[in-house]
Protein backbone atom coordinates (compact mmCIF):
# COMPACT_ATOMS: atom_id res chain seq x y z
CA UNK A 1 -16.50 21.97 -6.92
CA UNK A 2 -14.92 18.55 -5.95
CA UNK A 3 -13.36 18.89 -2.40
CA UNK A 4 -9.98 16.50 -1.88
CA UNK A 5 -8.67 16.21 1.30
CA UNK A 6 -5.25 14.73 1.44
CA UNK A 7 -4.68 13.22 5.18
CA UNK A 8 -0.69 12.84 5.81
CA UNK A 9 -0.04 15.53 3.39
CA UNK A 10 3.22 15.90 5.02
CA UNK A 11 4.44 13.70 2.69
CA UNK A 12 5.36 16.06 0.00
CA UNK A 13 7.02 14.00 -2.49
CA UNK A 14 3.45 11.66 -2.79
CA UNK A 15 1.59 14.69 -2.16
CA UNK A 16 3.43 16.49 -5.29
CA UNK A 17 3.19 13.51 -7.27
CA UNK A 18 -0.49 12.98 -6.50
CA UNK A 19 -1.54 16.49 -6.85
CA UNK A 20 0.33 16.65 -10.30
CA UNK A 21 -1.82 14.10 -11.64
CA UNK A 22 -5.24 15.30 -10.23
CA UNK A 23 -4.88 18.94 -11.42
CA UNK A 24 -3.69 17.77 -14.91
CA UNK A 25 -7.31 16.87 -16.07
CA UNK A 26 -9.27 20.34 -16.93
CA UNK A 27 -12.42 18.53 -15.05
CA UNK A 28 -10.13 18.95 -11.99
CA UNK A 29 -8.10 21.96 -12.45
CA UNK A 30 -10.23 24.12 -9.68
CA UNK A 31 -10.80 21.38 -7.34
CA UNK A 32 -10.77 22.50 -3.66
CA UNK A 33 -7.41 20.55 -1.91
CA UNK A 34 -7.69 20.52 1.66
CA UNK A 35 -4.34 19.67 3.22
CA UNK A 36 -3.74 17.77 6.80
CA UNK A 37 -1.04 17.00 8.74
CA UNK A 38 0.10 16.85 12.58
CA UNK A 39 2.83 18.29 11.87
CA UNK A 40 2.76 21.86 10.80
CA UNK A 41 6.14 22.33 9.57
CA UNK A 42 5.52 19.51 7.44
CA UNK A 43 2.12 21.16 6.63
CA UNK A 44 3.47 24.33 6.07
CA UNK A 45 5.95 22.88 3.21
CA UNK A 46 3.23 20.95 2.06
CA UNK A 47 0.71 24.05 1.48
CA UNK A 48 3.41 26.24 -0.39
CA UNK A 49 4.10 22.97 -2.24
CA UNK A 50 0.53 22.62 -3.55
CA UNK A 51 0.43 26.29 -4.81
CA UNK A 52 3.99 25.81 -6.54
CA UNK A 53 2.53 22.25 -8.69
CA UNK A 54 -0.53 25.03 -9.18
CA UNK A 55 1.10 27.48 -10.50
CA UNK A 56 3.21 25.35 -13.00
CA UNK A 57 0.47 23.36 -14.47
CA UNK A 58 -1.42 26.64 -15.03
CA UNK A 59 -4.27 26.09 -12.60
CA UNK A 60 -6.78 27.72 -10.27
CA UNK A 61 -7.64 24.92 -7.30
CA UNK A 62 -8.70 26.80 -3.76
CA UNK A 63 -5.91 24.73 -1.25
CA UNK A 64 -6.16 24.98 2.25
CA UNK A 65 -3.90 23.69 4.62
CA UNK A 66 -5.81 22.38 8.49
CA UNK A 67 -4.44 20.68 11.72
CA UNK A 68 -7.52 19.93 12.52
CA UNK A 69 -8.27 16.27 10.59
CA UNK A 70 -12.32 16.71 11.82
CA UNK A 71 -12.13 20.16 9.94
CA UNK A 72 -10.43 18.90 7.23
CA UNK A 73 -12.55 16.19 6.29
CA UNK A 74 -15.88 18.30 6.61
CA UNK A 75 -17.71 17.71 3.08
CA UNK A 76 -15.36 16.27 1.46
CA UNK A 77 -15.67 14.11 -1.83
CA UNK A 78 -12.41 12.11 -1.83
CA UNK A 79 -10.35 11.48 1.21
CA UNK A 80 -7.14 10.38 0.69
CA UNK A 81 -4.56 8.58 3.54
CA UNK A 82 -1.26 8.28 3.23
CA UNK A 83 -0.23 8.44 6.73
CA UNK A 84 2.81 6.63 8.63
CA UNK A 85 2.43 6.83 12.49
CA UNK A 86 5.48 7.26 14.62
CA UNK A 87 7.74 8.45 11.45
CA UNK A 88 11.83 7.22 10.67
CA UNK A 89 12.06 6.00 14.70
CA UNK A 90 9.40 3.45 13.96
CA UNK A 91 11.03 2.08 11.17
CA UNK A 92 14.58 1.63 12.68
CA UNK A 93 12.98 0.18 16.09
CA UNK A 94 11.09 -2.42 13.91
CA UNK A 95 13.61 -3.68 12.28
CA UNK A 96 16.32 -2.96 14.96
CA UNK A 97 14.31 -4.94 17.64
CA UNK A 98 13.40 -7.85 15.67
CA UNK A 99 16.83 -8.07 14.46
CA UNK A 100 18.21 -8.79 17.95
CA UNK A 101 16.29 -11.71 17.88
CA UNK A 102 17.91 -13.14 15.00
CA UNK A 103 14.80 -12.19 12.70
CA UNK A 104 15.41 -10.69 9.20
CA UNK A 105 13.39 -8.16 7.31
CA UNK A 106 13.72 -6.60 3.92
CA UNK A 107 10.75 -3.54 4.01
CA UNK A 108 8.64 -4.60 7.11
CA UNK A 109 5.66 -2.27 6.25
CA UNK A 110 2.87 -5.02 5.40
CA UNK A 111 2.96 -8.58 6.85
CA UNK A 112 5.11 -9.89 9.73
CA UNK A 113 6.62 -8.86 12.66
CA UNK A 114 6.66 -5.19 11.50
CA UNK A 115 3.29 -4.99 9.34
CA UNK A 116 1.36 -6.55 12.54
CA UNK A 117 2.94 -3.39 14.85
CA UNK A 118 2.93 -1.05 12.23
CA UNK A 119 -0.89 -1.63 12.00
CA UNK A 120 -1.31 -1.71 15.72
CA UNK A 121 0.16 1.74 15.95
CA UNK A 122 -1.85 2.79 12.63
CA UNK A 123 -5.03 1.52 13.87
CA UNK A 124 -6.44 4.12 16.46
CA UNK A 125 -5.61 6.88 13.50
CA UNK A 126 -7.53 4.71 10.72
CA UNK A 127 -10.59 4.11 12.91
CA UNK A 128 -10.72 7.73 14.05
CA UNK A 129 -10.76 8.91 10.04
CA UNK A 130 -13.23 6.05 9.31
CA UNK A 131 -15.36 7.15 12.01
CA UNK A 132 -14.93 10.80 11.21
CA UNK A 133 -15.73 10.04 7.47
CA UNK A 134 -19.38 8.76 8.64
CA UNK A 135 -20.04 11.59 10.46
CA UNK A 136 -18.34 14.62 8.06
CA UNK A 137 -18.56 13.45 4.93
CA UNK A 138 -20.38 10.06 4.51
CA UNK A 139 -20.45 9.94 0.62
CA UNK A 140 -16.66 10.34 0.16
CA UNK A 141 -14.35 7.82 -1.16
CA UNK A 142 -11.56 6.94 1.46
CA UNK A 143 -8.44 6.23 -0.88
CA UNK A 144 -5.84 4.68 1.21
CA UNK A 145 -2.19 3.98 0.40
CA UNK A 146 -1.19 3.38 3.87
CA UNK A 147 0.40 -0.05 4.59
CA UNK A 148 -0.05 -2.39 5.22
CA UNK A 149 -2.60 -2.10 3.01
CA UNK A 150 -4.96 -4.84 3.71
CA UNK A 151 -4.76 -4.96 7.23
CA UNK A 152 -5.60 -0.78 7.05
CA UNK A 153 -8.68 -1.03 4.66
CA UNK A 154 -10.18 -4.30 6.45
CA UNK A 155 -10.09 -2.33 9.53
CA UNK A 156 -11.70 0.66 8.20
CA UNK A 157 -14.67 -1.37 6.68
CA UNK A 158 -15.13 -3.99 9.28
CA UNK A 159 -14.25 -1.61 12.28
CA UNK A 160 -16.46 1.68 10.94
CA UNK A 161 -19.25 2.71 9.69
CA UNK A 162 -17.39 3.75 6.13
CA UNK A 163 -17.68 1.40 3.27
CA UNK A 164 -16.60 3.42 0.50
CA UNK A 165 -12.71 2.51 1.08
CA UNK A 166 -10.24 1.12 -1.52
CA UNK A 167 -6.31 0.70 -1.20
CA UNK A 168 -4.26 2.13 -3.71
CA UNK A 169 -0.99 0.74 -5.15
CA UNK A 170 1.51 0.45 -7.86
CA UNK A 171 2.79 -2.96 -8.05
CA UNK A 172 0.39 -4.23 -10.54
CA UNK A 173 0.87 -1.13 -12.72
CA UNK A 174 4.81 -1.59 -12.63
CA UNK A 175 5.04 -5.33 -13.14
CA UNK A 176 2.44 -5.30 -15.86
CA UNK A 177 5.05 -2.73 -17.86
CA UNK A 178 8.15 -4.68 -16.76
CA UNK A 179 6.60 -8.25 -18.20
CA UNK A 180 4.94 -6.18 -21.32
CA UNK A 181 9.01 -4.77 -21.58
CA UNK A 182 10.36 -8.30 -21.15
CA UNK A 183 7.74 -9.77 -24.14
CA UNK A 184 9.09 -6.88 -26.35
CA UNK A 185 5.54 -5.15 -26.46
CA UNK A 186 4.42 -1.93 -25.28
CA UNK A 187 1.90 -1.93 -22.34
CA UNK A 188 -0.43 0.27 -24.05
CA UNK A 189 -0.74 -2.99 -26.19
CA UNK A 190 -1.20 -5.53 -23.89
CA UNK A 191 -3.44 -6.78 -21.80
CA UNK A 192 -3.38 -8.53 -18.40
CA UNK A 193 -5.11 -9.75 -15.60
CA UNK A 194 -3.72 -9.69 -12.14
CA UNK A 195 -5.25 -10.87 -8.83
CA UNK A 196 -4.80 -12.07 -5.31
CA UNK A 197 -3.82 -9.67 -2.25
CA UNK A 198 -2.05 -6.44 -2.19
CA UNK A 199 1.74 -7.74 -2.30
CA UNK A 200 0.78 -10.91 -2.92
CA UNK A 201 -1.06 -10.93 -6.23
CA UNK A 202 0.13 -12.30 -9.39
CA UNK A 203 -0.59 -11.80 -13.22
CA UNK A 204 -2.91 -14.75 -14.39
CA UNK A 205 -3.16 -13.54 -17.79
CA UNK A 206 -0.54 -11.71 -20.06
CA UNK A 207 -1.39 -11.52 -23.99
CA UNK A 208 -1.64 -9.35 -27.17
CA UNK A 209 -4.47 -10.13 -29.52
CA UNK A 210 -5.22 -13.10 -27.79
CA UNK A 211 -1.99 -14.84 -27.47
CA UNK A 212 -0.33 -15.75 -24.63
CA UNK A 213 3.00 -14.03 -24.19
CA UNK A 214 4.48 -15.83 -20.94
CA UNK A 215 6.53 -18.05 -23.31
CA UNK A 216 7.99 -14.93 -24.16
CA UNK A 217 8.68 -13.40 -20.88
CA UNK A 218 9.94 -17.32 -19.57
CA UNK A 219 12.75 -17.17 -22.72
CA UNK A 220 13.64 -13.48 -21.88
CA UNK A 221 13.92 -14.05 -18.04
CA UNK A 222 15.99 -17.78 -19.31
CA UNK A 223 18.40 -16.08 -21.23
CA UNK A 224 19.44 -13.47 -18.38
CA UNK A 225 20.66 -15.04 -15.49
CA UNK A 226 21.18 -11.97 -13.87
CA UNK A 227 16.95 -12.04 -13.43
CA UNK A 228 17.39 -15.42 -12.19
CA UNK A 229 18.26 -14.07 -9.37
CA UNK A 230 15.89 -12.24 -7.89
CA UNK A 231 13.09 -13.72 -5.62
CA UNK A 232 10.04 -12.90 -7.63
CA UNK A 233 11.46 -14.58 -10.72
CA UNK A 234 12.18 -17.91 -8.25
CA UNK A 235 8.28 -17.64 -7.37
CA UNK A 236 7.03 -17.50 -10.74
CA UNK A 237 9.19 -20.51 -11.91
CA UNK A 238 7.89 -22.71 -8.85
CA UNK A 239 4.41 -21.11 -8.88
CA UNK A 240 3.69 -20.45 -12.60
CA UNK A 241 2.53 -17.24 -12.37
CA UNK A 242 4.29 -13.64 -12.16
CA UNK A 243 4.01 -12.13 -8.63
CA UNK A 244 3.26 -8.87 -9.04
CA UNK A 245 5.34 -7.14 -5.50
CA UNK A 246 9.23 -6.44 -5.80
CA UNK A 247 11.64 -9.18 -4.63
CA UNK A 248 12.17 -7.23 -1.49
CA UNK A 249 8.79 -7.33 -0.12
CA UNK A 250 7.80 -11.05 -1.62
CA UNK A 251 11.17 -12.11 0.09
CA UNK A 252 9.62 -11.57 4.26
CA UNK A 253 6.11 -13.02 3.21
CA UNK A 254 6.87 -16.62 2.59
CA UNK A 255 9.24 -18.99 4.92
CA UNK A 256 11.25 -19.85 2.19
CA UNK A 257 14.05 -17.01 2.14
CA UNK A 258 15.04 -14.73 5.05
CA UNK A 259 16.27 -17.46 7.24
CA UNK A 260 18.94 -18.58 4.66
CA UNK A 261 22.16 -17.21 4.37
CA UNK A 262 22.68 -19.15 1.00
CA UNK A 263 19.59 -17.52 -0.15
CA UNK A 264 20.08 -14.27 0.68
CA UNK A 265 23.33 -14.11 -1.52
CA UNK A 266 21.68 -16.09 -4.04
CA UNK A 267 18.62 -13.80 -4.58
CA UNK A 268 20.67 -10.84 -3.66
CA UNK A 269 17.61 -10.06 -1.16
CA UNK A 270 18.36 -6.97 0.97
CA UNK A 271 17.68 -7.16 4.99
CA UNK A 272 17.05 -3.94 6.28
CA UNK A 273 16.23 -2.08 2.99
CA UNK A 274 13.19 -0.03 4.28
CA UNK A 275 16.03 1.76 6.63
CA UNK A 276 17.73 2.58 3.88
CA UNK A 277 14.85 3.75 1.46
CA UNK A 278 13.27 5.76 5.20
CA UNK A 279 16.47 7.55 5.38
CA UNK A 280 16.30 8.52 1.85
CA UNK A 281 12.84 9.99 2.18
CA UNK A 282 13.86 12.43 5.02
CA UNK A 283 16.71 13.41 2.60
CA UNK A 284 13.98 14.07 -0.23
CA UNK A 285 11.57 15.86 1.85
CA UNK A 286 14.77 18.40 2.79
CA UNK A 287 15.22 18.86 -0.66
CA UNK A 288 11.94 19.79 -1.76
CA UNK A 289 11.38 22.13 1.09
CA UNK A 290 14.44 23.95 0.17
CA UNK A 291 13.57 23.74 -3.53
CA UNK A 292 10.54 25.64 -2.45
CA UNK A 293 12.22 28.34 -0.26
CA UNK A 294 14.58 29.16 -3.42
CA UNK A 295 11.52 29.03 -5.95
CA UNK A 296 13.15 26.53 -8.09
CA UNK A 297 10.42 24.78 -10.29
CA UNK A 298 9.63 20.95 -8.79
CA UNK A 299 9.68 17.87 -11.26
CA UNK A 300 6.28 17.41 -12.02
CA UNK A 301 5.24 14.24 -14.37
CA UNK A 302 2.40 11.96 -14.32
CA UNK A 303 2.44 9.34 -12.32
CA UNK A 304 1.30 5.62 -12.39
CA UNK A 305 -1.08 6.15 -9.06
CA UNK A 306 -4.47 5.51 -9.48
CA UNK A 307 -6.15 8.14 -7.27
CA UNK A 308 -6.62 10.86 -10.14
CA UNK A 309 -7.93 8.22 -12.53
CA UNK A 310 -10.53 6.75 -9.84
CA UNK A 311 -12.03 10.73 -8.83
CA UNK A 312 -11.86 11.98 -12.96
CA UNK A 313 -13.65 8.88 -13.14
CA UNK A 314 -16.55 9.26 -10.11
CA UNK A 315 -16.83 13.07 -11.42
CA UNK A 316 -16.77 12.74 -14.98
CA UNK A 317 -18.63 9.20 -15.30
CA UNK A 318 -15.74 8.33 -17.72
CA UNK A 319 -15.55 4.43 -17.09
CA UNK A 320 -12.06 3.11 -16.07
CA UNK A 321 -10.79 -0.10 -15.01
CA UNK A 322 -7.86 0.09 -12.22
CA UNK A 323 -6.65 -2.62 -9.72
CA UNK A 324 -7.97 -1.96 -6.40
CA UNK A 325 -8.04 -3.68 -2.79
CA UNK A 326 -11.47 -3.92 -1.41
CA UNK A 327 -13.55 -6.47 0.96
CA UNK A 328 -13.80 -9.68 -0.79
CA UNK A 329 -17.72 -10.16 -1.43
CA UNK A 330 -17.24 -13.24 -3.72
CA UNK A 331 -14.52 -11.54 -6.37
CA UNK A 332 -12.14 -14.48 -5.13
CA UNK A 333 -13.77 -17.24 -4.55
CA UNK A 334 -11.92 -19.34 -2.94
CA UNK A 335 -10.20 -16.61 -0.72
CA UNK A 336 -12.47 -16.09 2.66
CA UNK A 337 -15.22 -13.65 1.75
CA UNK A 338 -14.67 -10.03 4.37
CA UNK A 339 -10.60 -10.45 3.44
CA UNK A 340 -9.44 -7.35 1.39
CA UNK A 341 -8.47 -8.70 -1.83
CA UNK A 342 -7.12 -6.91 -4.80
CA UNK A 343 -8.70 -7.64 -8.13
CA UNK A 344 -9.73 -5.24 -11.32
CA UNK A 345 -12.07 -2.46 -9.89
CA UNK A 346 -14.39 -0.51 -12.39
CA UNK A 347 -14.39 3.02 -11.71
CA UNK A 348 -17.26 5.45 -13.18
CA UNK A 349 -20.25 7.83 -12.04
CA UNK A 350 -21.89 5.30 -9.66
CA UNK A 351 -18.26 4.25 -7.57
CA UNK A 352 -16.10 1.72 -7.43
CA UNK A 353 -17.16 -2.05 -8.50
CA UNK A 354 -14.55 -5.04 -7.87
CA UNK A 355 -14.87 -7.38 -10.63
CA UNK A 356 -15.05 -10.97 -10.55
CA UNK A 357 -12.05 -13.19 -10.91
CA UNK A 358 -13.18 -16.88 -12.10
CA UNK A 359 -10.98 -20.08 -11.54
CA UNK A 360 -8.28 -17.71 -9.54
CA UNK A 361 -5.32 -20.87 -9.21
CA UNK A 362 -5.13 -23.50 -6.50
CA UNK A 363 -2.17 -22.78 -5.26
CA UNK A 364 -2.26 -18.92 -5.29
CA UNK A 365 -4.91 -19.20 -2.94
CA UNK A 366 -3.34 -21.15 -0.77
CA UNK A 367 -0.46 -19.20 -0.32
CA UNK A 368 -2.15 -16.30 0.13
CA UNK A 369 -4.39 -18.09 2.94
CA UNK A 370 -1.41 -17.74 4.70
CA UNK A 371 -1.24 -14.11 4.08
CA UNK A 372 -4.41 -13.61 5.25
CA UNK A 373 -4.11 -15.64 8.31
CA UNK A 374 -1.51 -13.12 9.84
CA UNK A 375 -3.89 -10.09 8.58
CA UNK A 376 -6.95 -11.43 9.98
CA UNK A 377 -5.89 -12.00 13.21
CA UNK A 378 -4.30 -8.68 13.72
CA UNK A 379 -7.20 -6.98 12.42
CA UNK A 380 -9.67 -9.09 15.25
CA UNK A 381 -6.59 -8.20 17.60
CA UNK A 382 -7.54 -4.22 17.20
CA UNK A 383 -11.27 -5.44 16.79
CA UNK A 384 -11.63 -7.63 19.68
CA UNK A 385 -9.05 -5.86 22.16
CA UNK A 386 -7.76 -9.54 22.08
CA UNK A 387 -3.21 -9.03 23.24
CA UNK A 388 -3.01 -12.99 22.86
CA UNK A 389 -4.31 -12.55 18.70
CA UNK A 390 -1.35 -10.01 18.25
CA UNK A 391 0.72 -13.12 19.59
CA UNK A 392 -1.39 -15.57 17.33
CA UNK A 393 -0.81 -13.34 14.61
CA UNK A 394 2.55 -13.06 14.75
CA UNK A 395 2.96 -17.09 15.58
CA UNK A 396 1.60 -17.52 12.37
CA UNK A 397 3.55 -15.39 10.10
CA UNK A 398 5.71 -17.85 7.54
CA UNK A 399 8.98 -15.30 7.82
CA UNK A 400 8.84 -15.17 11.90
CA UNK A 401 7.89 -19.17 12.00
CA UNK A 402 10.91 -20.32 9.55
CA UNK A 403 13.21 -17.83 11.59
CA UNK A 404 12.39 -18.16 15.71
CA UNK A 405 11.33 -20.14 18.27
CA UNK A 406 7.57 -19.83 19.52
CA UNK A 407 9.48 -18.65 23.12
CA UNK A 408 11.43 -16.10 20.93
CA UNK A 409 8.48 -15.40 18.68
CA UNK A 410 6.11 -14.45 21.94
CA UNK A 411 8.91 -12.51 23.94
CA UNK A 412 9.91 -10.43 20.97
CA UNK A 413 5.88 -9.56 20.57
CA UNK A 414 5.73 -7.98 24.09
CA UNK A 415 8.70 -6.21 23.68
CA UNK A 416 7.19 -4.17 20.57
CA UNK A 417 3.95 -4.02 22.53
CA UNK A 418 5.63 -2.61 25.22
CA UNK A 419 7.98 -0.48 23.22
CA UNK A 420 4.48 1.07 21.88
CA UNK A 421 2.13 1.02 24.11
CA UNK A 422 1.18 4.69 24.06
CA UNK A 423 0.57 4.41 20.65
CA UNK A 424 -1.38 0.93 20.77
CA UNK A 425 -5.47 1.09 20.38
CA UNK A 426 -7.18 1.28 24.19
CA UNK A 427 -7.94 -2.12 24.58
CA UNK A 428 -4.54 -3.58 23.70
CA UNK A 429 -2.55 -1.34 26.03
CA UNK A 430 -0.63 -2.83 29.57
């Protein structure tokens, strides 16, 4: 019986979503789900949720519901992590805090000032499960779709003993459709390569029976200028290729933007949207807990997540390609090898395989250099116990270097270290 332990199951919306597509394939249908959360309210929802999505699909999985993460993870096959650390307070204090400066954020949840203190707060959990992994279960895949994403993964593979880690999104998935859409083709008859790092890859290849169909997408996007203005769209034009992360996220990675009132309106880029979308989420999770309590049947549909495909995959030995971040052994050349990098990952009986990219674009790589900068030296920041790399890190970040002084830039990093210091990794605490 394959044994899936969801950690952060408290988020029962994912949770639904991801359970709905893992106990849809017959192969899977009396998998064991073993449920974690730290909070047991959220827990509790989360277990009666799981036997609801059970009981509509028509299935027979054994759930069980633990506090205890080390219990939890005991022989498990697939592990996966969807946790956020410190919850809705988090997200209002990182953008609240910064914004005081003068510094503008759209999401905050994978590179700049909030993706370096979101994974400072993150890191003592992910280390703990990595660690925990090697010990309970050293086979299992770790499936993580905790952001920010590469920062999370590189420090579970360069910080533990566990190897077997891949992060898990849906950009690539949802831009692929929306370009296929704009070419007037169907996705299921396209195909596509996309590459670089998790939201900041790009599509390098878009065609149907060999020919190209960016000419396509260019006319649709030039005869709307509606889609002219959103930030993505400006990328591709000046970068020639189709970034494959929403408007709102590309908009904080890059100097270009944020600082720019003209811009802003422009693009119709939207500081402080992650509060918004945050608040939402507590309003969803109130819903579905009282959808439960009145046994009204939950929305269940497949979703575009690539969990279920990647475990039907390992189990069955049914070969799959999905897009999957993983440590860069040579897949992108010219991005520094141990950087998580997100590429086309084969999935069958034997794992998880990145494939190779070849001739990956000049200038992608160089823009996502600076990416990586910011999410290397947070990750040797946690590694290293090393306060002044948390302060290099955040130096170096294009959104907070276009926006702030160095001064403001290094005061406005101790006051988030200071702000969470109980919840900082050992070595970085005052």
């Amino acid at each position: 019986m394959t044994r899936i332990v969801f950690i952060g199951a408290g988020s029962v919306v994912f949770t639904r979503n991801l359970l709905g597509d893992i106990l849809a394939f017959p192969e899977l249908a009396d998998a064991e789900i073993v449920l974690h959360d730290i909070d047991a309210d959220r827990l509790a929802t989360a277990e009666r949720l799981a036997h609801q999505v059970a009981r509509q699909l028509g299935t027979t999985p054994t759930v069980r519901a633990e506090l205890d993460r080390r219990r939890a993870l005991v022989g498990a096959d697939f592990v996966i992590n969807s946790v956020q650390v410190a919850g809705h307070e988090a997200t209002l204090r990182d953008y609240r805090l910064p914004l005081s400066y003068g510094l503008r954020q759209t999401i905050g949840d994978t590179l700049g000032i909030g993706g370096i203190i979101r994974t400072l707060r993150t890191a003592p959990v992910v280390l703990g499960l990595g660690n925990d992994m090697a010990e309970l279960c050293p086979d299992a895949w770790l499936l993580n779709y905790t952001n920010p994403m590469a920062m999370i993964c590189w420090l579970v593979y360069a910080g533990t003993p566990t190897r077997n880690v891949v992060g898990l999104c849906h950009s690539v998935q949802g831009t692929s459709a929306m370009l296929a859409e704009l070419a007037g083709e169907a996705i299921d008859d396209v195909t596509f390569l996309g590459a670089g790092i998790n939201h900041q890859a790009f599509i390098l290849r878009l065609e149907r029976d060999g020919v190209d169909l960016y000419p396509r997408v260019n006319a649709a996007i030039a005869a709307n200028p509606e889609l002219q203005r959103r930030v993505r769209v400006d990328m591709h034009r000046r970068l020639g290729y189709f970034p494959t992360e929403s408007s709102e996220h590309s908009a904080e990675y890059v100097p270009w933007y944020m600082r720019h009132d003209a811009e802003i309106e422009r693009l119709r880029i939207p500081p402080g949207e992650y509060v918004r979308r945050s608040e939402e989420n507590l309003d969803e999770y109130d819903v579905v807990k009282r959808d439960l309590a009145a046994g009204r049947p939950l929305e269940i549909e497949r979703s575009w997540e690539y969990a279920s495909l990647i475990i039907h995959s390992i189990v069955t030995g049914q070969p799959r390609v999905i897009y999957g971040n993983m440590r860069n052994d040579g897949q992108i050349a010219n991005l520094p090898l141990g950087a998580c990098v997100e590429t086309p990952v084969l999935a069958d009986r034997t794992g998880l395989a990145p494939v190779h990219v070849p001739h990956y674009p000049v200038q992608l790589a160089a823009l996502n250099r600076t990416f990586i900068n910011v999410c290397e030296l947070t990750v040797q920041a946690v590694l290293e116990g090393r306060r002044d790399h948390v302060h290099h890190a955040a130096m170096l970040d294009p959104n907070a270097a276009a926006s702030l002084t160095l001064d403001q830039i290094s005061s406005l990093t101790d006051e988030l270290l200071d702000a969470y210091n109980d919840w900082l990794p050992e070595s970085l605490r005052r």
